[in-house]
N, C-alpha and C. Protein backbone atom coordinates (compact mmCIF):
# COMPACT_ATOMS: atom_id res chain seq x y z
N UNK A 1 67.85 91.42 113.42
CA UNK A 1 69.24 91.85 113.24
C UNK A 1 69.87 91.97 114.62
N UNK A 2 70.37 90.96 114.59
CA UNK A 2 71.25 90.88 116.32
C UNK A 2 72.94 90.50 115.98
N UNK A 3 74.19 90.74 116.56
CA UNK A 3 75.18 89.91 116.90
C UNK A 3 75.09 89.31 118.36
N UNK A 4 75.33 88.37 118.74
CA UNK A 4 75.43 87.80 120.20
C UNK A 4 76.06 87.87 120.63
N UNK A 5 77.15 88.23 119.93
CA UNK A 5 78.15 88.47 120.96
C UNK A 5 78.46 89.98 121.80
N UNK A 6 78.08 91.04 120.95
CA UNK A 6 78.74 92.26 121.80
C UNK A 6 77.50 92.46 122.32
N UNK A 7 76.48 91.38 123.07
CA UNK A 7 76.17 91.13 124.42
C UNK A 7 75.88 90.33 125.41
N UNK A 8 76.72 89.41 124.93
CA UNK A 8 77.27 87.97 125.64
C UNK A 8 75.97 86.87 125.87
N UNK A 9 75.53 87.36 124.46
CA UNK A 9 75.15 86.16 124.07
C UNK A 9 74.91 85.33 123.32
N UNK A 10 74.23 83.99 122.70
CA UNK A 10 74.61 82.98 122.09
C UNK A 10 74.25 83.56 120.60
N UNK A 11 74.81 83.07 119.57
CA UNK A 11 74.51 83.09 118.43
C UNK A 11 73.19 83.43 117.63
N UNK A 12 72.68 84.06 116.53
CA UNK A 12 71.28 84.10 116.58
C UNK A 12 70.58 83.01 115.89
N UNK A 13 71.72 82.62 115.24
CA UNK A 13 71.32 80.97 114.26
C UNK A 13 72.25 80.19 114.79
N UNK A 14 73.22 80.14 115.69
CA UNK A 14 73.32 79.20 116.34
C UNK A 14 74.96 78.45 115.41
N UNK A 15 75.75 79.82 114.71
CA UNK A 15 76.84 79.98 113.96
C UNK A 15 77.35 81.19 114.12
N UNK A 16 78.29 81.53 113.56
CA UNK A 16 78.96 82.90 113.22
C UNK A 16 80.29 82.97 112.14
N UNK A 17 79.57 83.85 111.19
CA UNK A 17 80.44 84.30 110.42
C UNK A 17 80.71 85.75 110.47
N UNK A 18 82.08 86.48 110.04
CA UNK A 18 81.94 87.91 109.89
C UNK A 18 83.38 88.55 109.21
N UNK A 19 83.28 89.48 108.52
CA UNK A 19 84.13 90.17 107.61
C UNK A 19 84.16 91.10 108.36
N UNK A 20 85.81 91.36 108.94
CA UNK A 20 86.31 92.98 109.28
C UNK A 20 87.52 93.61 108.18
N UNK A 21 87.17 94.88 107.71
CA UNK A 21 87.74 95.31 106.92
C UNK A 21 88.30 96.71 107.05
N UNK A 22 89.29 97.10 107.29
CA UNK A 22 89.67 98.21 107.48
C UNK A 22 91.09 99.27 106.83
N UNK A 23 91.33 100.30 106.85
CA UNK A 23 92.27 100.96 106.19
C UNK A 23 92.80 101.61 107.49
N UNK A 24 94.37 101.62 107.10
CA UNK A 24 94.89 102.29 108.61
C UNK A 24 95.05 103.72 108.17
N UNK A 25 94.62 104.60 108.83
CA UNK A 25 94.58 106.01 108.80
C UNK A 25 96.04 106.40 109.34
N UNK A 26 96.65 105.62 110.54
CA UNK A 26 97.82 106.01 111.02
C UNK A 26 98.50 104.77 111.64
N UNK A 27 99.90 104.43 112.05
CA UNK A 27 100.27 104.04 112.45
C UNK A 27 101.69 103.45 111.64
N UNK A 28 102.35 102.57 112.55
CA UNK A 28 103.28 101.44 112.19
C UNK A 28 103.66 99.99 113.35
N UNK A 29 104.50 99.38 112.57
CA UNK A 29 105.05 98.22 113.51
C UNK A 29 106.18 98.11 113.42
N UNK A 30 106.39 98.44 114.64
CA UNK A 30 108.13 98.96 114.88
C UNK A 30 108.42 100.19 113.47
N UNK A 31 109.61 100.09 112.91
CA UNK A 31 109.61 101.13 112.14
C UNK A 31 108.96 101.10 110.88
N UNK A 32 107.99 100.10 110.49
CA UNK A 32 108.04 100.06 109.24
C UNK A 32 106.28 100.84 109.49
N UNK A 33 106.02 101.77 108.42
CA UNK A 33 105.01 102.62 108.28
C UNK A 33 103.89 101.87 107.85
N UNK A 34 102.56 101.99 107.98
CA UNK A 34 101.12 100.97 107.43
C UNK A 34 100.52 102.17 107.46
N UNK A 35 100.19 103.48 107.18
CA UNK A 35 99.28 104.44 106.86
C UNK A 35 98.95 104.56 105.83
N UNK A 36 97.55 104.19 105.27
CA UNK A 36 97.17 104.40 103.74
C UNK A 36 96.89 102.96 103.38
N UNK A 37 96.81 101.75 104.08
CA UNK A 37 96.89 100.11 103.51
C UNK A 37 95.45 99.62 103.72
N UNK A 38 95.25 98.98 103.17
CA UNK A 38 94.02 98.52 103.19
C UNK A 38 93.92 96.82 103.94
N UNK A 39 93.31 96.44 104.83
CA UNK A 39 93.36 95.30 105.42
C UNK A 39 91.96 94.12 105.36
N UNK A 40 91.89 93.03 105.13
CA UNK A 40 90.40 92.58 105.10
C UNK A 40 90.80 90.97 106.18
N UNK A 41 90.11 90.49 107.13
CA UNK A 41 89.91 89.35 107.98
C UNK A 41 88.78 89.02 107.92
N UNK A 42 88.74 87.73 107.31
CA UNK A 42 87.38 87.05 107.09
C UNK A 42 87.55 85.49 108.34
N UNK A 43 86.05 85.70 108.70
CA UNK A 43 86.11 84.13 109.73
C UNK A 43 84.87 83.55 109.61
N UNK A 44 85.20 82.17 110.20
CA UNK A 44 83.80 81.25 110.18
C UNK A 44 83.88 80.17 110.50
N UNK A 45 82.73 80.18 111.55
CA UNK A 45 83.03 79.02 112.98
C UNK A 45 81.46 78.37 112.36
N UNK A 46 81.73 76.99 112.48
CA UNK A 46 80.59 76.11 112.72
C UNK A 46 79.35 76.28 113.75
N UNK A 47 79.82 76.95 115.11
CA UNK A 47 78.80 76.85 115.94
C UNK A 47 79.42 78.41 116.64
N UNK A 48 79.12 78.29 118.09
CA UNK A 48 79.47 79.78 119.05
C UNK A 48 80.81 79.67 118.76
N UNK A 49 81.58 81.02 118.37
CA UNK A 49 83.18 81.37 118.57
C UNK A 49 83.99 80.65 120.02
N UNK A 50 82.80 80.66 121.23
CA UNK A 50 83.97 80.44 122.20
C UNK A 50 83.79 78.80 121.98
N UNK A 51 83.37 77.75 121.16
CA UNK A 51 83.19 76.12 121.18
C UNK A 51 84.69 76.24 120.29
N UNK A 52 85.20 77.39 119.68
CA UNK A 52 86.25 76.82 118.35
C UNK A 52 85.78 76.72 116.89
N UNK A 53 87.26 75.67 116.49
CA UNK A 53 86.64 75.17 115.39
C UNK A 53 86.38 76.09 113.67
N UNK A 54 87.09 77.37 114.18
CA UNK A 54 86.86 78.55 113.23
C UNK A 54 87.77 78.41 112.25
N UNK A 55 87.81 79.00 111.33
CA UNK A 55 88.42 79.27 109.71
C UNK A 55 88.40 80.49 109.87
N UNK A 56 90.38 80.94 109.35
CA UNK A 56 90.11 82.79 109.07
C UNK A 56 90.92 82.04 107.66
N UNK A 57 90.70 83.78 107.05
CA UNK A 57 91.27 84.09 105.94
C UNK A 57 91.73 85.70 106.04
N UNK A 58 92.98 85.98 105.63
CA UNK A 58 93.67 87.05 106.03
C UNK A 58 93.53 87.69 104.22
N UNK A 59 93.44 89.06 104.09
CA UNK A 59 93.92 89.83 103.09
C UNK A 59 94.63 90.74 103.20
N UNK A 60 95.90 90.97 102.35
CA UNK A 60 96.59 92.06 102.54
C UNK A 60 96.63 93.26 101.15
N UNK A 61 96.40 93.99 101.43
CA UNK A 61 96.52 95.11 100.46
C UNK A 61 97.49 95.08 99.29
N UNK A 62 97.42 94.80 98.27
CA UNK A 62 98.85 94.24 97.69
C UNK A 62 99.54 95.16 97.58
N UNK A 63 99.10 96.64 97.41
CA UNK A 63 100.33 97.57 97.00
C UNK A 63 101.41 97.62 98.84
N UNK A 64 101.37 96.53 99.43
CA UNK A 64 102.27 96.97 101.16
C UNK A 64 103.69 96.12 99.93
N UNK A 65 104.41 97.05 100.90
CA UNK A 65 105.81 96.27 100.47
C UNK A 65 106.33 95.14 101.03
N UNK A 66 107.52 94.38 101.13
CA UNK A 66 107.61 92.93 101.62
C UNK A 66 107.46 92.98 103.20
N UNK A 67 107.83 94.67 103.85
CA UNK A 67 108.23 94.94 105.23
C UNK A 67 106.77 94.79 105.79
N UNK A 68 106.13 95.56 104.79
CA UNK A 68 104.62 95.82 105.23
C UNK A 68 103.71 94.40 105.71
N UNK A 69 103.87 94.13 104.15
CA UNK A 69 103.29 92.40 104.05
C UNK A 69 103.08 91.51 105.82
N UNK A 70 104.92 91.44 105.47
CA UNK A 70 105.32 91.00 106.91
C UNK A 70 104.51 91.60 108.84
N UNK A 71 104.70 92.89 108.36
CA UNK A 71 104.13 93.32 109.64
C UNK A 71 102.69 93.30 109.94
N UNK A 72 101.84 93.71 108.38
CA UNK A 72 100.32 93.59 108.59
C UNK A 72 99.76 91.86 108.91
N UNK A 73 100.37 90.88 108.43
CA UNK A 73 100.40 89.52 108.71
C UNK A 73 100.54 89.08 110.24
N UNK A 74 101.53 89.90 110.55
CA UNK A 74 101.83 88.87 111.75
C UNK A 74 100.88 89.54 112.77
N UNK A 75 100.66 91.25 112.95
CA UNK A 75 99.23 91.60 112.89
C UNK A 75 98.12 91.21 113.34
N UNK A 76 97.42 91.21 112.13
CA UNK A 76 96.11 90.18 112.01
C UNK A 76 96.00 89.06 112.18
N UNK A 77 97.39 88.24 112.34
CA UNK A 77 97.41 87.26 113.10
C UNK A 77 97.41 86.98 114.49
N UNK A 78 97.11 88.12 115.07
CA UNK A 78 97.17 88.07 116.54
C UNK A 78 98.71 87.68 117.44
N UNK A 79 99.76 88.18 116.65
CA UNK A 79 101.00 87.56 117.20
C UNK A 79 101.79 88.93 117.87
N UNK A 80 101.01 90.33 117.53
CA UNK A 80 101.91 91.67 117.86
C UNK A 80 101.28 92.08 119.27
N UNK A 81 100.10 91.04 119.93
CA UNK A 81 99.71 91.68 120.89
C UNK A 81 99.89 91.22 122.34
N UNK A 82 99.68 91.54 123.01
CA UNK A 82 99.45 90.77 124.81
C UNK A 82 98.17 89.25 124.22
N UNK A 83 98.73 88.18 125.06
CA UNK A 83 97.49 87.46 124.44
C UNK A 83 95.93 87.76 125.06
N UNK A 84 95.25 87.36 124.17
CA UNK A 84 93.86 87.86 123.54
C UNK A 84 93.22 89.48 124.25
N UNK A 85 94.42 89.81 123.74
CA UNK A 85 94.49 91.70 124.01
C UNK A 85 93.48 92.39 122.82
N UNK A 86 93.17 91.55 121.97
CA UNK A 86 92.92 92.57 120.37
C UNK A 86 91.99 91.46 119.50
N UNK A 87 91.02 91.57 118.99
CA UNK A 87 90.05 90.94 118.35
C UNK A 87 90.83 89.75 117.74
N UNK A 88 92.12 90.25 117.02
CA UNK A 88 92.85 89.28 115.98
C UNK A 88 93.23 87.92 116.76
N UNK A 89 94.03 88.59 118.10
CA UNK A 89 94.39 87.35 119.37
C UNK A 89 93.21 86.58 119.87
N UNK A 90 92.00 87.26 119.92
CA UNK A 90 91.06 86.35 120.63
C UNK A 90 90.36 85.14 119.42
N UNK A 91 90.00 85.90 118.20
CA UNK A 91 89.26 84.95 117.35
C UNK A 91 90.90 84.10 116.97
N UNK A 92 92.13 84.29 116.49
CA UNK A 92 92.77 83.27 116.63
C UNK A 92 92.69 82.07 117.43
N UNK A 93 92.52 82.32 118.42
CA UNK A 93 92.46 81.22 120.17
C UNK A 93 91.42 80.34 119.35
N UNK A 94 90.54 80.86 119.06
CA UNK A 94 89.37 79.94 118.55
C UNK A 94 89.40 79.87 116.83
N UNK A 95 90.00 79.58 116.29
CA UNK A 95 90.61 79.31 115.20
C UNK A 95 91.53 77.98 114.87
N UNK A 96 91.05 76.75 114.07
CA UNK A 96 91.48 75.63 113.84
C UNK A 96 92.60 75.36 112.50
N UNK A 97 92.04 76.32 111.50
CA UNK A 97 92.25 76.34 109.79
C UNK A 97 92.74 77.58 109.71
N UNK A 98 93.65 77.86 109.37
CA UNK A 98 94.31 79.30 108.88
C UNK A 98 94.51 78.98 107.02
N UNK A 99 94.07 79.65 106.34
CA UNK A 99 94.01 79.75 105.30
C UNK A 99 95.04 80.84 104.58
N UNK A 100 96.08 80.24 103.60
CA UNK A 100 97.29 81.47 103.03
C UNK A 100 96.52 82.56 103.25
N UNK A 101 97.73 83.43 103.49
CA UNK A 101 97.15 84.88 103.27
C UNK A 101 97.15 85.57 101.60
N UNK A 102 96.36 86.29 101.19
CA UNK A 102 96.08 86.61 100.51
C UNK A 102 96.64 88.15 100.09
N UNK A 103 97.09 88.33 99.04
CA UNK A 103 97.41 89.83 98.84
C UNK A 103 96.97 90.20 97.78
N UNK A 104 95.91 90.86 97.84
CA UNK A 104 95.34 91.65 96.91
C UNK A 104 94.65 92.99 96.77
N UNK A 105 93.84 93.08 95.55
CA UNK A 105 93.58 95.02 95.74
C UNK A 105 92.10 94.97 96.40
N UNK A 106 92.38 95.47 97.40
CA UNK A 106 90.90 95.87 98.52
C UNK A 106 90.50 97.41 98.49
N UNK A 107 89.31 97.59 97.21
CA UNK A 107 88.85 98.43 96.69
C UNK A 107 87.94 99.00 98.11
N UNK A 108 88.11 100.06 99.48
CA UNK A 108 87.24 100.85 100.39
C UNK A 108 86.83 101.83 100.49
N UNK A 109 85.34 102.27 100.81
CA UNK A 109 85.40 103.61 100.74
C UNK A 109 84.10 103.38 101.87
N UNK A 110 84.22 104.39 102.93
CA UNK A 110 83.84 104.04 104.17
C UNK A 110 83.12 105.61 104.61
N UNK A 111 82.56 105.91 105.09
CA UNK A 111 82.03 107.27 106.06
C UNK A 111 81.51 106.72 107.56
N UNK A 112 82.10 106.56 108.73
CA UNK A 112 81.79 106.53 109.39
C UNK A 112 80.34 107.25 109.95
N UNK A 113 80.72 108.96 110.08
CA UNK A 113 79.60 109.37 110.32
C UNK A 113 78.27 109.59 109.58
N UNK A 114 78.44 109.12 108.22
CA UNK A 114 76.92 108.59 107.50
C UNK A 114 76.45 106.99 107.96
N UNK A 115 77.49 106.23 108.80
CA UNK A 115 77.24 104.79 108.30
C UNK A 115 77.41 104.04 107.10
N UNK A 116 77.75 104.07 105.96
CA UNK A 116 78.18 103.88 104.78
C UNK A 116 79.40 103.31 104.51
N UNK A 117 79.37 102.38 103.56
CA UNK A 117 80.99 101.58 103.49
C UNK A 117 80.50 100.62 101.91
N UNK A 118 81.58 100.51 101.48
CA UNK A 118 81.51 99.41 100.60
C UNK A 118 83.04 99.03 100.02
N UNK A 119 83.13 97.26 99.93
CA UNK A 119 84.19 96.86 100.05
C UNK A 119 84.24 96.22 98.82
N UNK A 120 85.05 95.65 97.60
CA UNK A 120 85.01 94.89 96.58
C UNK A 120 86.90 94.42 96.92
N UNK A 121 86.66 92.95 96.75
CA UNK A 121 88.29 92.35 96.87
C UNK A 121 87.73 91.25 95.53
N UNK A 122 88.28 91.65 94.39
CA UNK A 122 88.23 90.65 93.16
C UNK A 122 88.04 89.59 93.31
N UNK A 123 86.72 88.52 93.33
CA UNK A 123 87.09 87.29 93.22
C UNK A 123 87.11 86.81 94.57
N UNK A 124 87.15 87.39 95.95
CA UNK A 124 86.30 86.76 97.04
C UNK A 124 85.08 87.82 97.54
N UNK A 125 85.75 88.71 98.00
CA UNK A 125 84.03 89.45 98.39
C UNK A 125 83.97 91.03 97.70
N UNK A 126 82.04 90.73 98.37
CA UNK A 126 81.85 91.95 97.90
C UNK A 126 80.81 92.87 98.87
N UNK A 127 81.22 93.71 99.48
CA UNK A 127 80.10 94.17 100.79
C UNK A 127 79.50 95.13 100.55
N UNK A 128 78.81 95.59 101.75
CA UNK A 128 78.04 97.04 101.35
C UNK A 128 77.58 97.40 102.86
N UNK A 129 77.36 98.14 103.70
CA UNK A 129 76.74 98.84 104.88
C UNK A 129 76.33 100.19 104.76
N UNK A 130 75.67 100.05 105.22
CA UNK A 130 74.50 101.25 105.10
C UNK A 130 73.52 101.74 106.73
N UNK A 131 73.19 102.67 107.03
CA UNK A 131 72.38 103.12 108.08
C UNK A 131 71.08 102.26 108.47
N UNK A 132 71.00 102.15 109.72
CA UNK A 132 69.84 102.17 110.08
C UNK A 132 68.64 103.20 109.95
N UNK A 133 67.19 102.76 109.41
CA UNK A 133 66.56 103.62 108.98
C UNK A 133 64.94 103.60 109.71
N UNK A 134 64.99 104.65 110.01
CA UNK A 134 63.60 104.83 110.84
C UNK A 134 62.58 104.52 109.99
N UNK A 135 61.40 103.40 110.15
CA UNK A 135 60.85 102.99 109.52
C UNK A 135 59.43 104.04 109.50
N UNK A 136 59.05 105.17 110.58
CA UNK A 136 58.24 105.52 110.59
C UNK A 136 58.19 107.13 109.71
N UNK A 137 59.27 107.46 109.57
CA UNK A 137 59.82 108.67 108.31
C UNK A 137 60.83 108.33 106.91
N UNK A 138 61.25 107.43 107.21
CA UNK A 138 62.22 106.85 106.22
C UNK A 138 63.55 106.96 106.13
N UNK A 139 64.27 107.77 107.71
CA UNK A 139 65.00 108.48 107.64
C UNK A 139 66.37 107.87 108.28
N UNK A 140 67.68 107.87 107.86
CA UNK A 140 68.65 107.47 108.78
C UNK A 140 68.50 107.75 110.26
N UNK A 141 69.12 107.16 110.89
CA UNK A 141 69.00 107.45 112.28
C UNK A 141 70.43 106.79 113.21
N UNK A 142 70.86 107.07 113.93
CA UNK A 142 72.17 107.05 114.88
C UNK A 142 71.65 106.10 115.77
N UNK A 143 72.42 104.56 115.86
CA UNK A 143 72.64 103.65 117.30
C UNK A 143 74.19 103.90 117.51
N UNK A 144 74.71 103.54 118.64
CA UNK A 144 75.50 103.35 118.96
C UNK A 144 75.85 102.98 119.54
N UNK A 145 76.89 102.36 119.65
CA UNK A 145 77.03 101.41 120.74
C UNK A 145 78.44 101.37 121.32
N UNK A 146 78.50 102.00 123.05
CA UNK A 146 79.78 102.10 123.16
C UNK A 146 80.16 101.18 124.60
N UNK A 147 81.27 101.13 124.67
CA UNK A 147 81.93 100.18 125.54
C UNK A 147 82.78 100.96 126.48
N UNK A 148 82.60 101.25 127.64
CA UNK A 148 83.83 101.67 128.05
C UNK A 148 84.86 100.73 128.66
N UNK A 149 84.92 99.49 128.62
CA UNK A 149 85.64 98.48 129.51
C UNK A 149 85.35 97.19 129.22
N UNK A 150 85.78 96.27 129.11
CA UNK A 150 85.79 94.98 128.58
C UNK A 150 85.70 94.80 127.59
N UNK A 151 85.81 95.17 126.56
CA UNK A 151 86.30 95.07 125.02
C UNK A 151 87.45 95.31 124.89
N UNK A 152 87.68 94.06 123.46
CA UNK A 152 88.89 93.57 123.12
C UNK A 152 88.70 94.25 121.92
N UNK A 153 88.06 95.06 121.10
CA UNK A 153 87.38 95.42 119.87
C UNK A 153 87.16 96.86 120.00
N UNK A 154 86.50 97.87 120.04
CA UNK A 154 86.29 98.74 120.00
C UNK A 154 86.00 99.19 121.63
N UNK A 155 85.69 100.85 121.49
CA UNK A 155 85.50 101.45 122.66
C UNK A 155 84.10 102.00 122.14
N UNK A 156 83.73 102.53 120.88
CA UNK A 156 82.54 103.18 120.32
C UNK A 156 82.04 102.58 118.72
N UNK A 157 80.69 102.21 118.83
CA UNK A 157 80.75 101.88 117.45
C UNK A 157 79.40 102.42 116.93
N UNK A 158 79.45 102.77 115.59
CA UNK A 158 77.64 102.95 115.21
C UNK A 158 77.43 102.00 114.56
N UNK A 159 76.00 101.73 114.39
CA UNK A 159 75.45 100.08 114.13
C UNK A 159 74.63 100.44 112.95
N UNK A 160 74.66 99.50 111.94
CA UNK A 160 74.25 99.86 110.84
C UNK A 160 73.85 98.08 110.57
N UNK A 161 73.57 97.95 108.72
CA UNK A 161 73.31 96.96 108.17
C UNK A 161 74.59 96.93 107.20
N UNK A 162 74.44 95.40 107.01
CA UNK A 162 75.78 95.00 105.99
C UNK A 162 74.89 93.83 105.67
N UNK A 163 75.15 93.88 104.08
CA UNK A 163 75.08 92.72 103.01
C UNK A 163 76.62 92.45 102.25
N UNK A 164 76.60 90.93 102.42
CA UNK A 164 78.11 90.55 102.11
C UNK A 164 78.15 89.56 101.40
N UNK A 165 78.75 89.24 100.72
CA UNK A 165 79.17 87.82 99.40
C UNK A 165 80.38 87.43 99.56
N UNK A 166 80.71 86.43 100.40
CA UNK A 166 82.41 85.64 100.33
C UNK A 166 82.39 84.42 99.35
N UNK A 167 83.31 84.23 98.79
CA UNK A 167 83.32 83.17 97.59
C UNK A 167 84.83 82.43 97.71
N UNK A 168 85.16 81.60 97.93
CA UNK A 168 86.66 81.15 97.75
C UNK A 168 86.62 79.89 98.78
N UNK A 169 87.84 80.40 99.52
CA UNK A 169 88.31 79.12 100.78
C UNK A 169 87.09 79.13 101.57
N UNK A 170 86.61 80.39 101.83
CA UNK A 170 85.91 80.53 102.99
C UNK A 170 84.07 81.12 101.98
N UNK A 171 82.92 80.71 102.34
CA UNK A 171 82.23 81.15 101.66
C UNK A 171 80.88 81.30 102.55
N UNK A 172 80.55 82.84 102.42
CA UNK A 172 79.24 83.04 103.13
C UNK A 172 78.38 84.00 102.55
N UNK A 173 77.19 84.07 103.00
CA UNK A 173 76.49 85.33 102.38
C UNK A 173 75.42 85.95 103.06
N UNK A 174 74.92 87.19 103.53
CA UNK A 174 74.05 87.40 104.30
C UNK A 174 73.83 88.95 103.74
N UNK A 175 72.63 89.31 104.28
CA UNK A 175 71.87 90.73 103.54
C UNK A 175 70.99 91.24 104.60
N UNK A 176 71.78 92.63 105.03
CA UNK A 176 71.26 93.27 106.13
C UNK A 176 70.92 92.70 106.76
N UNK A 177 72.55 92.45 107.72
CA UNK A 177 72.93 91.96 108.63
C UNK A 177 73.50 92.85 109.61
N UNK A 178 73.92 92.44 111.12
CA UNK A 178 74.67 93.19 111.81
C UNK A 178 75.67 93.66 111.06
N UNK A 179 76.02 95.15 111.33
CA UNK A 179 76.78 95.71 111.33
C UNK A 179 77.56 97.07 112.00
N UNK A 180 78.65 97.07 112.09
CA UNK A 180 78.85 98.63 112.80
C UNK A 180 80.44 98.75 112.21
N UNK A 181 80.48 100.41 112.48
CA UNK A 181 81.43 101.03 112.15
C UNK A 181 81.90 101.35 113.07
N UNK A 182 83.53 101.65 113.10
CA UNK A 182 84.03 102.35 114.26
C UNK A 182 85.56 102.44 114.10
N UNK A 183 86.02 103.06 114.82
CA UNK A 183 87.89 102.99 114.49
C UNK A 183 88.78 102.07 115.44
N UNK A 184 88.86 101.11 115.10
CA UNK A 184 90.27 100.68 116.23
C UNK A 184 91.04 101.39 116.55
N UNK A 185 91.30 101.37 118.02
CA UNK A 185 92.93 101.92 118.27
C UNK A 185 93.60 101.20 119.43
N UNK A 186 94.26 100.44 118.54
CA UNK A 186 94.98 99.50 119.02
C UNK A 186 96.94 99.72 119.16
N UNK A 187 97.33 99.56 120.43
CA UNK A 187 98.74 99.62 120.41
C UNK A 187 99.04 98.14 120.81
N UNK A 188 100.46 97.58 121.03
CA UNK A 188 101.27 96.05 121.07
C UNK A 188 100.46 95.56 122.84
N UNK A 189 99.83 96.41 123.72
CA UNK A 189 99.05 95.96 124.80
C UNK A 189 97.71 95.79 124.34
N UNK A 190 97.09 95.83 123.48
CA UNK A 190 95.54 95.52 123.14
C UNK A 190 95.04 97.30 122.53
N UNK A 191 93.53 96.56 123.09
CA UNK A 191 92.51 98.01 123.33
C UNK A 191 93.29 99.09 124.25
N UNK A 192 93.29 100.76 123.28
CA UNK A 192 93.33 101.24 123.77
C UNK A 192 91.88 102.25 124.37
N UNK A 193 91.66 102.74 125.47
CA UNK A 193 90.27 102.36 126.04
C UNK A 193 90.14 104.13 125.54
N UNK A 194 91.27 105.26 125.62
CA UNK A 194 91.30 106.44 125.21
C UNK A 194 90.54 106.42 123.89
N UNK A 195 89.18 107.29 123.37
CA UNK A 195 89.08 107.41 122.51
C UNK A 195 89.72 108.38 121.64
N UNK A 196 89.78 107.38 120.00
CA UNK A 196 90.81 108.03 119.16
C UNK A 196 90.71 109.58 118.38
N UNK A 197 91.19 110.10 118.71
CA UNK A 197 91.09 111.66 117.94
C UNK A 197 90.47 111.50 116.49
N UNK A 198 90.38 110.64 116.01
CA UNK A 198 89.66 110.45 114.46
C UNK A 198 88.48 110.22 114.66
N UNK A 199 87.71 110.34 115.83
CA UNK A 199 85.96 110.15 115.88
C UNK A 199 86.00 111.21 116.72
N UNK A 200 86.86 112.33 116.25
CA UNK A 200 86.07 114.05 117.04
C UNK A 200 84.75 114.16 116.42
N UNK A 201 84.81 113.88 115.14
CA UNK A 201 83.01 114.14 114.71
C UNK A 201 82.13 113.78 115.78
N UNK A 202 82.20 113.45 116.51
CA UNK A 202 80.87 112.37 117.42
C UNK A 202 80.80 113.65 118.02
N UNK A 203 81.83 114.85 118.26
CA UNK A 203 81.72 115.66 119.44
C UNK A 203 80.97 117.16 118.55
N UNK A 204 80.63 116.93 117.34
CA UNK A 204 80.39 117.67 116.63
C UNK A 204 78.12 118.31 116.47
């Protein structure tokens, strides 16, 4: 269980696929409000992300209104930021196929500080993440993995397993696989490097 990339290096099969899925706890774009929406970005590159050549697929929460729609789109499209300031801008760059966006109901329910998540979007995926588990007691256990500088992605993340099922435009499947949790906090300049007041638990 490796990603290669958040440590600069090559692929572990020598591809990459990956589902980011998230709910905004706070924010907006320009005036229009996104607190409470549910968001899903699916990708998948033939070989290493930086050769190209990638496929995304965008989901939008269907209950956003037309303002919302609009703002979470252009978004995740990497178009609200400094360029390749923000995960969305960089895997765009390396992105060939943009696939409609999608608006539908993205069923989440997530605990950061257990590690725990599971995602159901009708009819393309269906995920699950769960803790890393000490094999010598049986017991969850805490990685983490933090960044203070050169990330376009997070500043802190905990690392867990994810099993995932994509079915549609884009189709993949893998079972306890990399995974991690963590909160973006992202403003219209990228990463913000301040960690976000919604992972005080860590200080707990």
């Amino acid at each position: 269980m490796n990603c290669g990339c958040q440590f600069n290096l090559p692929s572990t099969h020598g591809f990459c696929e990956t589902v980011f899925v998230g709910e905004i706890v706070e924010g907006h774009f320009n005036d229009t409000p996104l607190a409470g929406l549910n968001w899903a970005a699916i990708y998948k590159w033939p070989g290493e992300i930086a050769d190209g050549d990638g496929k995304r697929l965008i989901v939008i929460d269907e209950r956003a209104d037309e303002a919302q729609r609009v703002a979470l789109e252009t978004i995740i499209s990497g178009e609200a930021c400094k360029p390749l300031s923000n995960l969305f801008a960089v895997f765009a760059s390396t992105c060939s196929e943009f696939c409609e966006t999608l608006f539908q109901p993205i069923d989440l329910e997530a605990d950061l500080e257990l590690r725990t998540a599971s995602v159901e979007i009708p009819g393309i995926m269906r995920s699950s993440g769960r803790p890393m588990i000490n094999e010598f007691n049986g017991e969850p256990f805490h990685i983490a993995f933090a960044r203070r500088s050169g990330s376009f992605e997070f500043t802190y993340a905990e690392i867990g397993l994810g099993t995932t099922a994509v079915t549609g435009e884009i189709e993949m499947a893998y079972e306890d696989s990399w995974a991690h949790f963590c909160v973006h906090h992202w403003n219209q300049d990228g990463l913000i490097q301040e960690r976000s007041r919604l992972t005080a638990w860590l200080d707990g």
